[in-house]
PDB file of N, CA and C in Angstrom:
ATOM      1  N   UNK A   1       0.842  -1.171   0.000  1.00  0.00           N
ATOM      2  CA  UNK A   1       0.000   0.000   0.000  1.00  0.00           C
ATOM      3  C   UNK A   1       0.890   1.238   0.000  1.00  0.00           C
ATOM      4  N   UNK A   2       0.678   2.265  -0.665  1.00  0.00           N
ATOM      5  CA  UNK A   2       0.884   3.448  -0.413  1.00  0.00           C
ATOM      6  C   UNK A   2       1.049   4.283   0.446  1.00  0.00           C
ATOM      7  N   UNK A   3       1.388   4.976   1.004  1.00  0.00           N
ATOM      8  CA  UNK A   3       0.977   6.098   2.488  1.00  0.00           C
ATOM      9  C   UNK A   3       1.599   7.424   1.737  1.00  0.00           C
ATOM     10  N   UNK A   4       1.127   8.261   2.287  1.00  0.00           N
ATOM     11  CA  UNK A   4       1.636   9.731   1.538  1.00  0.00           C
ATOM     12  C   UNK A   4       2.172  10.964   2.925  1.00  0.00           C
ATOM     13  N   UNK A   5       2.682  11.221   3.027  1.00  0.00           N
ATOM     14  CA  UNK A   5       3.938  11.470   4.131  1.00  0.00           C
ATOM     15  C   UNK A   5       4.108  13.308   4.619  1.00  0.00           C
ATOM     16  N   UNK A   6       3.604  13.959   5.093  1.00  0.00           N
ATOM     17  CA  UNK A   6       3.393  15.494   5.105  1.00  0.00           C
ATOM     18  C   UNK A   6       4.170  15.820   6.673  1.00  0.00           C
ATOM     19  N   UNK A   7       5.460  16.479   6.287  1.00  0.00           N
ATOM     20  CA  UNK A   7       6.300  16.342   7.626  1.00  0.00           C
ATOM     21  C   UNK A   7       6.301  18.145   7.389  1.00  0.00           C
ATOM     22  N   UNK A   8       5.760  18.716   8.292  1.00  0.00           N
ATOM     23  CA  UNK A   8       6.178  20.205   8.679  1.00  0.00           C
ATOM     24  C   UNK A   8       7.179  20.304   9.940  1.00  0.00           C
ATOM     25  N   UNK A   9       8.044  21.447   9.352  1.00  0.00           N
ATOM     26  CA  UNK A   9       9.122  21.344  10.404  1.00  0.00           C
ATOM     27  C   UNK A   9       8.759  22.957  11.036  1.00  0.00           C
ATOM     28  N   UNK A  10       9.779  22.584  12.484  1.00  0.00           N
ATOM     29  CA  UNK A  10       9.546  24.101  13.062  1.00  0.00           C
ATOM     30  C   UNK A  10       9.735  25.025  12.420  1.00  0.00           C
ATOM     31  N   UNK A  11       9.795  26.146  13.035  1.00  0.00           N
ATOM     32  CA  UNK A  11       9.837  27.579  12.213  1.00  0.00           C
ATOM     33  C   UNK A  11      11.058  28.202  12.129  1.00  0.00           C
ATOM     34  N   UNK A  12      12.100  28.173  13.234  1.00  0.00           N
ATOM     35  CA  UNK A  12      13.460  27.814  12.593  1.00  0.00           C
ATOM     36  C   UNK A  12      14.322  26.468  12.721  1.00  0.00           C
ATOM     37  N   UNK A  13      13.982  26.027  11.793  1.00  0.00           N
ATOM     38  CA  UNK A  13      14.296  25.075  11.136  1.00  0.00           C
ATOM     39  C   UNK A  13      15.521  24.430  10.757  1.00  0.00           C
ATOM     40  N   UNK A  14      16.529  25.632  10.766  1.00  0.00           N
ATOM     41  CA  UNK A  14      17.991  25.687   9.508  1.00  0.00           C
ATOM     42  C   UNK A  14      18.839  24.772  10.604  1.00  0.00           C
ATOM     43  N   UNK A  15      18.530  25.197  12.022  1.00  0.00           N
ATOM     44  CA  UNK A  15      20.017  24.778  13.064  1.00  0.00           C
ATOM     45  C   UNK A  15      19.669  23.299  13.142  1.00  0.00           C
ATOM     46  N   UNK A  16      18.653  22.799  12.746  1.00  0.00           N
ATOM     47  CA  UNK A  16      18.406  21.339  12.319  1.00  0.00           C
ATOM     48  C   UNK A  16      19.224  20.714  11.406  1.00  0.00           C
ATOM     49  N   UNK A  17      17.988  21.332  10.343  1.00  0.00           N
ATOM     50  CA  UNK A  17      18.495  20.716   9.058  1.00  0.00           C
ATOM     51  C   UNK A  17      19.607  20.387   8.383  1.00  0.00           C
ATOM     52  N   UNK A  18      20.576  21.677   8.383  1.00  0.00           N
ATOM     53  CA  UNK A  18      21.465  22.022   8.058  1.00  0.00           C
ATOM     54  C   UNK A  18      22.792  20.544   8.607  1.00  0.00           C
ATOM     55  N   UNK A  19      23.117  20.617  10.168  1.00  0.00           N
ATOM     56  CA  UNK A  19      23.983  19.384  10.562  1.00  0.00           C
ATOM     57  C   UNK A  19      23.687  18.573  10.131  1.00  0.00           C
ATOM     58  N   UNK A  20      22.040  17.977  10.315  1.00  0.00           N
ATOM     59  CA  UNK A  20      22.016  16.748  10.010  1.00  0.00           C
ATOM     60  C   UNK A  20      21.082  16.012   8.453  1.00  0.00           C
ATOM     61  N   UNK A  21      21.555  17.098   7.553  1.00  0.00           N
ATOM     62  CA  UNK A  21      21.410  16.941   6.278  1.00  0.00           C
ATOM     63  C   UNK A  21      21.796  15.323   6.180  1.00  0.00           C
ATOM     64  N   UNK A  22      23.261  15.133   5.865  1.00  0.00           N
ATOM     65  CA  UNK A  22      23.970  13.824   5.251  1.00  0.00           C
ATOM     66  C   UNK A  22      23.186  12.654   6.296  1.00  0.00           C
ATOM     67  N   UNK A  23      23.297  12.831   7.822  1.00  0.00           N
ATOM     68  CA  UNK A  23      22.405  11.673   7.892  1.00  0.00           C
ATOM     69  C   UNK A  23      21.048  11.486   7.466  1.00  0.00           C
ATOM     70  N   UNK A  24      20.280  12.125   7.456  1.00  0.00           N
ATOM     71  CA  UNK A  24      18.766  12.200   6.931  1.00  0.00           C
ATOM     72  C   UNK A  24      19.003  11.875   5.492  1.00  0.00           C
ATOM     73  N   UNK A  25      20.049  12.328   4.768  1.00  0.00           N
ATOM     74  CA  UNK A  25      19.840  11.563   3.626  1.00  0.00           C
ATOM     75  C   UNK A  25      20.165  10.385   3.601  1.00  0.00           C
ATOM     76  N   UNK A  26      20.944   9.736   4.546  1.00  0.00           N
ATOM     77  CA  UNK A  26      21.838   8.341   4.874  1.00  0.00           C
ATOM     78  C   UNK A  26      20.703   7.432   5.013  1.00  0.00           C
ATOM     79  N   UNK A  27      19.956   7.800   6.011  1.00  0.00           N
ATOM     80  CA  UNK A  27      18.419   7.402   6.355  1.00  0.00           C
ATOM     81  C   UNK A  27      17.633   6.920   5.046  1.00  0.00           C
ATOM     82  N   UNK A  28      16.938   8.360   4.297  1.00  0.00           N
ATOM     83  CA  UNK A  28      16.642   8.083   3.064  1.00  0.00           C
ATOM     84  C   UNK A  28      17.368   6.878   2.316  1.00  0.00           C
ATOM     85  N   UNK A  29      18.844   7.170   2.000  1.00  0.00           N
ATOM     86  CA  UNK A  29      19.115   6.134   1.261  1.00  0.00           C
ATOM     87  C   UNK A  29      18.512   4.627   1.689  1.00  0.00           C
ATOM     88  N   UNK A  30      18.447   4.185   2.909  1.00  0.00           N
ATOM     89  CA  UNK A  30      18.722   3.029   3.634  1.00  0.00           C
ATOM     90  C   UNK A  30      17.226   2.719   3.205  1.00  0.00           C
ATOM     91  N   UNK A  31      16.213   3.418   3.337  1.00  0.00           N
ATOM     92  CA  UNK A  31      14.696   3.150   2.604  1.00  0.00           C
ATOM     93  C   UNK A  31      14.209   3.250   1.553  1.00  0.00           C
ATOM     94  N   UNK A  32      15.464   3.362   0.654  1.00  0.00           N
ATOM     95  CA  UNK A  32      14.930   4.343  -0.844  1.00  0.00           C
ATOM     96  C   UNK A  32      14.171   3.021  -1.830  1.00  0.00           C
ATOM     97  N   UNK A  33      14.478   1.996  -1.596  1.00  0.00           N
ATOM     98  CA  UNK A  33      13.312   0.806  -2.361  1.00  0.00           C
ATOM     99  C   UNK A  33      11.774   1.129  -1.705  1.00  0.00           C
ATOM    100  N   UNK A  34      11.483   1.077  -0.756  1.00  0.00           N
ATOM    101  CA  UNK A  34      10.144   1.995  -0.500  1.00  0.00           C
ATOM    102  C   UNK A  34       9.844   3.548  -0.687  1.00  0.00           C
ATOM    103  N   UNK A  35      10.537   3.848  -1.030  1.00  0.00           N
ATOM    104  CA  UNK A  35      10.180   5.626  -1.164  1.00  0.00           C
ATOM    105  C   UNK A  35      10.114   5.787  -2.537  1.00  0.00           C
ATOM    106  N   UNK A  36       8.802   5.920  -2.877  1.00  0.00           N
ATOM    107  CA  UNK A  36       8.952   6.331  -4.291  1.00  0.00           C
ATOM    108  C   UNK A  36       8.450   7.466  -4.810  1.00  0.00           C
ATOM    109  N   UNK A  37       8.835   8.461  -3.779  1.00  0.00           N
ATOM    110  CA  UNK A  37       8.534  10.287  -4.207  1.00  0.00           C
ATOM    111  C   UNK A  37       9.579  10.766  -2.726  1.00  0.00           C
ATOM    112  N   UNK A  38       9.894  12.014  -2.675  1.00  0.00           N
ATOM    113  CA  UNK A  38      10.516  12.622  -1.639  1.00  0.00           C
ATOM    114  C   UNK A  38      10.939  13.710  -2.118  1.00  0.00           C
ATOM    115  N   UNK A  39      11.039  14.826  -1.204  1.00  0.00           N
ATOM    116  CA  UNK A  39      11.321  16.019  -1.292  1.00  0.00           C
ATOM    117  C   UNK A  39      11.325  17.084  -0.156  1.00  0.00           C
ATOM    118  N   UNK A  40      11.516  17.690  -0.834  1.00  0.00           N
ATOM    119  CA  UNK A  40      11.216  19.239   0.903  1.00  0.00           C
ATOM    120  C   UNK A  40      10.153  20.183   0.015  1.00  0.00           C
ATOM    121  N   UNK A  41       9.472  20.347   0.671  1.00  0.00           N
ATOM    122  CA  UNK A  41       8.500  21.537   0.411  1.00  0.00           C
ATOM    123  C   UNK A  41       8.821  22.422   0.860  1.00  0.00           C
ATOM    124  N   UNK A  42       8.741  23.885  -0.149  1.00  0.00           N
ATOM    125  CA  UNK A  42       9.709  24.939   0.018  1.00  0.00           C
ATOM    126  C   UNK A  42       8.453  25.921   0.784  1.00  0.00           C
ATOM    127  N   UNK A  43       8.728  27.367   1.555  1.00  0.00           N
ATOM    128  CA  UNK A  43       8.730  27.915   1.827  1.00  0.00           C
ATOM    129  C   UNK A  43       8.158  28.764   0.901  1.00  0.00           C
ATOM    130  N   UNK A  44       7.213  29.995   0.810  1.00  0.00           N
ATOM    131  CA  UNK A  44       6.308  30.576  -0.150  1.00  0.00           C
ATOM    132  C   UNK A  44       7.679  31.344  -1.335  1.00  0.00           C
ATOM    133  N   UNK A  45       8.446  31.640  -0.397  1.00  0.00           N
ATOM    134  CA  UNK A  45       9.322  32.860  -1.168  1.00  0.00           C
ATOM    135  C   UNK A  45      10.118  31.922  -1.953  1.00  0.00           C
ATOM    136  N   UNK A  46      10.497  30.846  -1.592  1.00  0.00           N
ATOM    137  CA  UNK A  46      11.170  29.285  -2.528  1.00  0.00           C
ATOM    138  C   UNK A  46      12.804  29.771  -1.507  1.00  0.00           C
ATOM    139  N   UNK A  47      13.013  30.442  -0.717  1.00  0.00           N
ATOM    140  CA  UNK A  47      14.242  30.454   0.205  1.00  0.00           C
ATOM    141  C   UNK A  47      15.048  29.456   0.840  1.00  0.00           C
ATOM    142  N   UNK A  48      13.666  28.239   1.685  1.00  0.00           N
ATOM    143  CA  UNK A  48      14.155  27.381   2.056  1.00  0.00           C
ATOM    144  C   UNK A  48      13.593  26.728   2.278  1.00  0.00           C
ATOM    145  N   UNK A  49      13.614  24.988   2.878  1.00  0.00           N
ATOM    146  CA  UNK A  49      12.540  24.032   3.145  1.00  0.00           C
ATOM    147  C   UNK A  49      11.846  24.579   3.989  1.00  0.00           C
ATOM    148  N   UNK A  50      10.355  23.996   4.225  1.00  0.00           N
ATOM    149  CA  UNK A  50       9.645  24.333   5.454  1.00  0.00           C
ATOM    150  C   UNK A  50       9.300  22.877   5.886  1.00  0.00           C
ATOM    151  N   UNK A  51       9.447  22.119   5.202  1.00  0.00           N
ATOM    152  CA  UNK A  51       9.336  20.483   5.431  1.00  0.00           C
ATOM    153  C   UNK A  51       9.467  19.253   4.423  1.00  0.00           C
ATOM    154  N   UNK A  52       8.643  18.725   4.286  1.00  0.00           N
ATOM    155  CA  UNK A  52       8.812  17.454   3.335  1.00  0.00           C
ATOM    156  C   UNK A  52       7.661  16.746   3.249  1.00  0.00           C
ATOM    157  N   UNK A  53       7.688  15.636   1.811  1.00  0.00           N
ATOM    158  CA  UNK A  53       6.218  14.902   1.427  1.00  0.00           C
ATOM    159  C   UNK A  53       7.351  13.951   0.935  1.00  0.00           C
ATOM    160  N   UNK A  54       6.370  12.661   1.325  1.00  0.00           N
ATOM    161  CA  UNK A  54       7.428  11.709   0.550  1.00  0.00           C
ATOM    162  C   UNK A  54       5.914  10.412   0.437  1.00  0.00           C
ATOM    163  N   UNK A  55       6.375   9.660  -0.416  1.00  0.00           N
ATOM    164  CA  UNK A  55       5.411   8.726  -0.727  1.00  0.00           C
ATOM    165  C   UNK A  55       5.861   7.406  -0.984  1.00  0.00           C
ATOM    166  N   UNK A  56       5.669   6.279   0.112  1.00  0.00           N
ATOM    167  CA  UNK A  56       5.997   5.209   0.740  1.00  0.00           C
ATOM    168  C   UNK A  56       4.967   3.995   0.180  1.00  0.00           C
ATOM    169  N   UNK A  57       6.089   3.246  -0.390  1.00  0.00           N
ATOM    170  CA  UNK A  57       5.083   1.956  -0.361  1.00  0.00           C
ATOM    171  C   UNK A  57       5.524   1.209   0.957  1.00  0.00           C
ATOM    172  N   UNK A  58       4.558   0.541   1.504  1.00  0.00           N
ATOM    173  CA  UNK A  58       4.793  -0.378   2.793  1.00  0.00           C
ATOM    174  C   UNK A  58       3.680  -1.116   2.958  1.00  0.00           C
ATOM    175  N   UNK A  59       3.973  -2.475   3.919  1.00  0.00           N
ATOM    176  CA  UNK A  59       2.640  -3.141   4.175  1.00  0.00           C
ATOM    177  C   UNK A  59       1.275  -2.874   4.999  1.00  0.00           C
ATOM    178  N   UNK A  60       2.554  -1.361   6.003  1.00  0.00           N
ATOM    179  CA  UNK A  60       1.313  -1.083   7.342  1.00  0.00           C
ATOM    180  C   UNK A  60       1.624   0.155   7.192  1.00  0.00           C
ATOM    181  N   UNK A  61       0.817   1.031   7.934  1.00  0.00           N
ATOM    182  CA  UNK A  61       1.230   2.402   8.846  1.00  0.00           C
ATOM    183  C   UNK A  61       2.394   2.567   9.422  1.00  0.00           C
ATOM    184  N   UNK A  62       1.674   1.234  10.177  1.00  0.00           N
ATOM    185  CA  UNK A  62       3.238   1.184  11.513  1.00  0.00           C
ATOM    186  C   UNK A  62       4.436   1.386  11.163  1.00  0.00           C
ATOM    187  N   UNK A  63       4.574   0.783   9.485  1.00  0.00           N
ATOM    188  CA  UNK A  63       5.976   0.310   9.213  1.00  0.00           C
ATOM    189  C   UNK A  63       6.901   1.876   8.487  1.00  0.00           C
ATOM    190  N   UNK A  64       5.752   2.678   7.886  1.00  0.00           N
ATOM    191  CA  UNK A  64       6.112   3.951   7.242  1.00  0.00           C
ATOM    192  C   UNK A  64       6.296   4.705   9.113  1.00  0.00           C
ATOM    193  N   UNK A  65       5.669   4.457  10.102  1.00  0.00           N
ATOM    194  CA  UNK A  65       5.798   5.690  10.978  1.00  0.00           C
ATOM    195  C   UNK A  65       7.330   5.371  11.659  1.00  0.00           C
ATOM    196  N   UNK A  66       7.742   4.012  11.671  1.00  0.00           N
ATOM    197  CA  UNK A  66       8.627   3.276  12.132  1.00  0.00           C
ATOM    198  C   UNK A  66       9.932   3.935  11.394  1.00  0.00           C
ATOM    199  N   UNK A  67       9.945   3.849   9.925  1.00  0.00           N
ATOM    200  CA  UNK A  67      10.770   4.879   9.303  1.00  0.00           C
ATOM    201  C   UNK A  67      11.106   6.010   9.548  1.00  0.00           C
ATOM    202  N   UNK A  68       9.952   6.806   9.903  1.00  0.00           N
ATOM    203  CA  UNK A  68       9.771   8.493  10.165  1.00  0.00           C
ATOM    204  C   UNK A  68      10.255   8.422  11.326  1.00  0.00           C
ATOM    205  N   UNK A  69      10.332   7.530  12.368  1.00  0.00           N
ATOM    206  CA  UNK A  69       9.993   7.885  13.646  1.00  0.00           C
ATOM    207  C   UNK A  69      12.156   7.646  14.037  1.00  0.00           C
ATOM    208  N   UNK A  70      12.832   6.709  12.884  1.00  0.00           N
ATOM    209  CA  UNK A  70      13.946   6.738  13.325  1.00  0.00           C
ATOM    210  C   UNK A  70      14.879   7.693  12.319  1.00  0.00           C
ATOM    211  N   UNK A  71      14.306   8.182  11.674  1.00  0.00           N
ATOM    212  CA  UNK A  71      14.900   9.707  11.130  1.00  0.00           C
ATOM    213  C   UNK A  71      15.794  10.842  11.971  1.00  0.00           C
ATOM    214  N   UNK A  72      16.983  11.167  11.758  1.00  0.00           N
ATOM    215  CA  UNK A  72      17.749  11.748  12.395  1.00  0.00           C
ATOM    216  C   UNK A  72      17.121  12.897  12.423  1.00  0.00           C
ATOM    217  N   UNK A  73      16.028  13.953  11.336  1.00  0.00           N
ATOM    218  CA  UNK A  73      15.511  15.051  11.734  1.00  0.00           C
ATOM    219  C   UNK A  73      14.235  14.503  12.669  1.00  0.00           C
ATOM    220  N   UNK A  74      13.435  13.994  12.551  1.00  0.00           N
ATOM    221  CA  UNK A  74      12.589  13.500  13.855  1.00  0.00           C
ATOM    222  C   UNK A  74      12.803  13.374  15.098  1.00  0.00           C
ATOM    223  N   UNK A  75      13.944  12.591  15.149  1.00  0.00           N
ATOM    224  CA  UNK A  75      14.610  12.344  16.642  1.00  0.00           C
ATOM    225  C   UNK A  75      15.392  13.778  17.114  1.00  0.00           C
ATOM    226  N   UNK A  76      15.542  14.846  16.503  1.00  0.00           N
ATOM    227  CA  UNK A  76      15.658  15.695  16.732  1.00  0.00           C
ATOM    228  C   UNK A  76      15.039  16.930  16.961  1.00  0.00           C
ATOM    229  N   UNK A  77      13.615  16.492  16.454  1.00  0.00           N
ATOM    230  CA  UNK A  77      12.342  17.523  17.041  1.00  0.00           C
ATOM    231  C   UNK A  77      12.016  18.360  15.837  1.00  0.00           C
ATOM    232  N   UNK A  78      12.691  18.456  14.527  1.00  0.00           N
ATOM    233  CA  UNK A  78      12.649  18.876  13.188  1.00  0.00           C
ATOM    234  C   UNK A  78      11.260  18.843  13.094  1.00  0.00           C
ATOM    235  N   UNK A  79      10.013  18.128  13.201  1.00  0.00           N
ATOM    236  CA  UNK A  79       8.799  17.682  12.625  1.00  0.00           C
ATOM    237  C   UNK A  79       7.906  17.584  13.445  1.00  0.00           C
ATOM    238  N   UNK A  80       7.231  18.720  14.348  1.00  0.00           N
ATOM    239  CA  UNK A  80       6.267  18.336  15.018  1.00  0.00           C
ATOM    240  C   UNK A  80       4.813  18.294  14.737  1.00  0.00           C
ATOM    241  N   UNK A  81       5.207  18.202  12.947  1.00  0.00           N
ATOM    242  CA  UNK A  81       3.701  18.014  12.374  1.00  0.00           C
ATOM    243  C   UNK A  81       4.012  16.891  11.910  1.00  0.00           C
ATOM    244  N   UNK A  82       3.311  15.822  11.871  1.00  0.00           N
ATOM    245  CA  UNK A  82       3.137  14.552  10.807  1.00  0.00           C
ATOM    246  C   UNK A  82       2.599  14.046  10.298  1.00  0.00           C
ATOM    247  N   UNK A  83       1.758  14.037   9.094  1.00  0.00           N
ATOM    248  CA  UNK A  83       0.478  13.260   8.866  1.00  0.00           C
ATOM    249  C   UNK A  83       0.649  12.490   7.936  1.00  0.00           C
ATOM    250  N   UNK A  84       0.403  11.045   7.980  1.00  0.00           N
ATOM    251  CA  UNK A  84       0.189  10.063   6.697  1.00  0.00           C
ATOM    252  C   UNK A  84      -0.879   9.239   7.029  1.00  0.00           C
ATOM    253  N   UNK A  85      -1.062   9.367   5.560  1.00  0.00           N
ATOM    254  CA  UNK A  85      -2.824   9.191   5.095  1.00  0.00           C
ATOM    255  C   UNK A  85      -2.044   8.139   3.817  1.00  0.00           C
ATOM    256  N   UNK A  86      -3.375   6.771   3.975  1.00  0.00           N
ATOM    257  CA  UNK A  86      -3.181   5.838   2.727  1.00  0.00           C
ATOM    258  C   UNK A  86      -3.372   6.386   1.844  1.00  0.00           C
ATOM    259  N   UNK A  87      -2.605   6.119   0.130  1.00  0.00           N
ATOM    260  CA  UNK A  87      -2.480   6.674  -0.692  1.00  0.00           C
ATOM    261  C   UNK A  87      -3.263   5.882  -1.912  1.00  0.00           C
ATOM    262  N   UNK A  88      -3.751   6.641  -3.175  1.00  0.00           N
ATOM    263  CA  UNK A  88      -4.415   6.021  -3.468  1.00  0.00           C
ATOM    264  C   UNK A  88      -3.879   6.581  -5.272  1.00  0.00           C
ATOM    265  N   UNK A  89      -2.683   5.950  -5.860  1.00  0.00           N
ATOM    266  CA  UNK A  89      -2.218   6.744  -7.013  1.00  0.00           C
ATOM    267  C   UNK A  89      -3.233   6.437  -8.506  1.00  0.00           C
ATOM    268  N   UNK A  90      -3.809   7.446  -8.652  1.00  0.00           N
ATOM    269  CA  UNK A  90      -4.746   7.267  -9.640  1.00  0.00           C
ATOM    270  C   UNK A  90      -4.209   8.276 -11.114  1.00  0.00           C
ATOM    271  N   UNK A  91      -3.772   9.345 -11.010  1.00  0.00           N
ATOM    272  CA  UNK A  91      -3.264  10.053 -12.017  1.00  0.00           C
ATOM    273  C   UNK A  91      -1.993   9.891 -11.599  1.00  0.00           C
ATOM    274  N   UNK A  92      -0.809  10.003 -12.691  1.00  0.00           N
ATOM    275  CA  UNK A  92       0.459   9.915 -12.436  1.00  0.00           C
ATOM    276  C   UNK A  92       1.792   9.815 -13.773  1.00  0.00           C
ATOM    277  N   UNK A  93       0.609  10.905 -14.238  1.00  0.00           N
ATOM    278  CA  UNK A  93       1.507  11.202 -15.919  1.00  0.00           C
ATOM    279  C   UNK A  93       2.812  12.118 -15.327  1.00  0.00           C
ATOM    280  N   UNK A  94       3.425  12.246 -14.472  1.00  0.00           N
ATOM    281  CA  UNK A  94       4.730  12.724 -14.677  1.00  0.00           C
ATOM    282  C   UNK A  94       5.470  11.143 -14.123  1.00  0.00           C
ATOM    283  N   UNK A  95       4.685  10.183 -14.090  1.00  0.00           N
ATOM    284  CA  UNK A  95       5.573   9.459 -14.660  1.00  0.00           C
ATOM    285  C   UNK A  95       6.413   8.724 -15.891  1.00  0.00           C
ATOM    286  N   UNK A  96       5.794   9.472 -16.946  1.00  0.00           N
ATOM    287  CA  UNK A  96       5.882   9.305 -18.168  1.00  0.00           C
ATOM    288  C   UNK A  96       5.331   7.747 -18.861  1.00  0.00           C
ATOM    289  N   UNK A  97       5.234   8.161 -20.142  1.00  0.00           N
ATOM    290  CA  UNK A  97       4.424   6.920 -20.832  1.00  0.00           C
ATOM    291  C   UNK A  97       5.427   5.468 -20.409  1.00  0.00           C
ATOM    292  N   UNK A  98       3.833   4.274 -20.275  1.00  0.00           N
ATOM    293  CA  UNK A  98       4.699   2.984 -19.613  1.00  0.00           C
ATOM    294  C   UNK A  98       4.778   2.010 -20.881  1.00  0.00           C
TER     295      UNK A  98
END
């Protein structure tokens, strides 16, 4: 199943992000056969992240929150918004013709 992944981070944000960039991507890497979207969602002015969406195949909830939940920006308080909701991919032309 799908899950679709909406991580808002605090409001300053940078003294996070910034150190622990390479592990959070280390992280990412280590899940990247289930992740099949990810990104940071920018900030209105496009300056800087304000968080991230990422879109997880997995068997449970549990197993996508289990991911999120051992994330070096998580465990660091980066995300005190989190919401994933089952996903349901019905349009998906930027994936180009199959």
């Amino acid at each position: 199943m799908l899950y679709m992944v909406y991580l808002e981070d605090i409001a300053d944000n940078m003294p996070i992000r910034k150190p622990l960039l390479n592990a959070h991507m280390a992280h990412m890497g280590a899940h990247a056969r289930a992740i099949r979207l990810g990104g940071p969602i920018m900030r209105d002015d496009g300056s800087a992240p304000a968080g991230g969406v990422l879109l997880i195949e997995a068997q449970s909830k549990q197993e996508v929150i289990d991911i999120i939940d051992a994330d070096p920006y998580k465990q660091a308080g980066l995300w005190p918004q989190i919401r994933i909701h089952a996903f349901k991919d019905l349009i998906n032309t930027w994936k180009g013709p199959t």
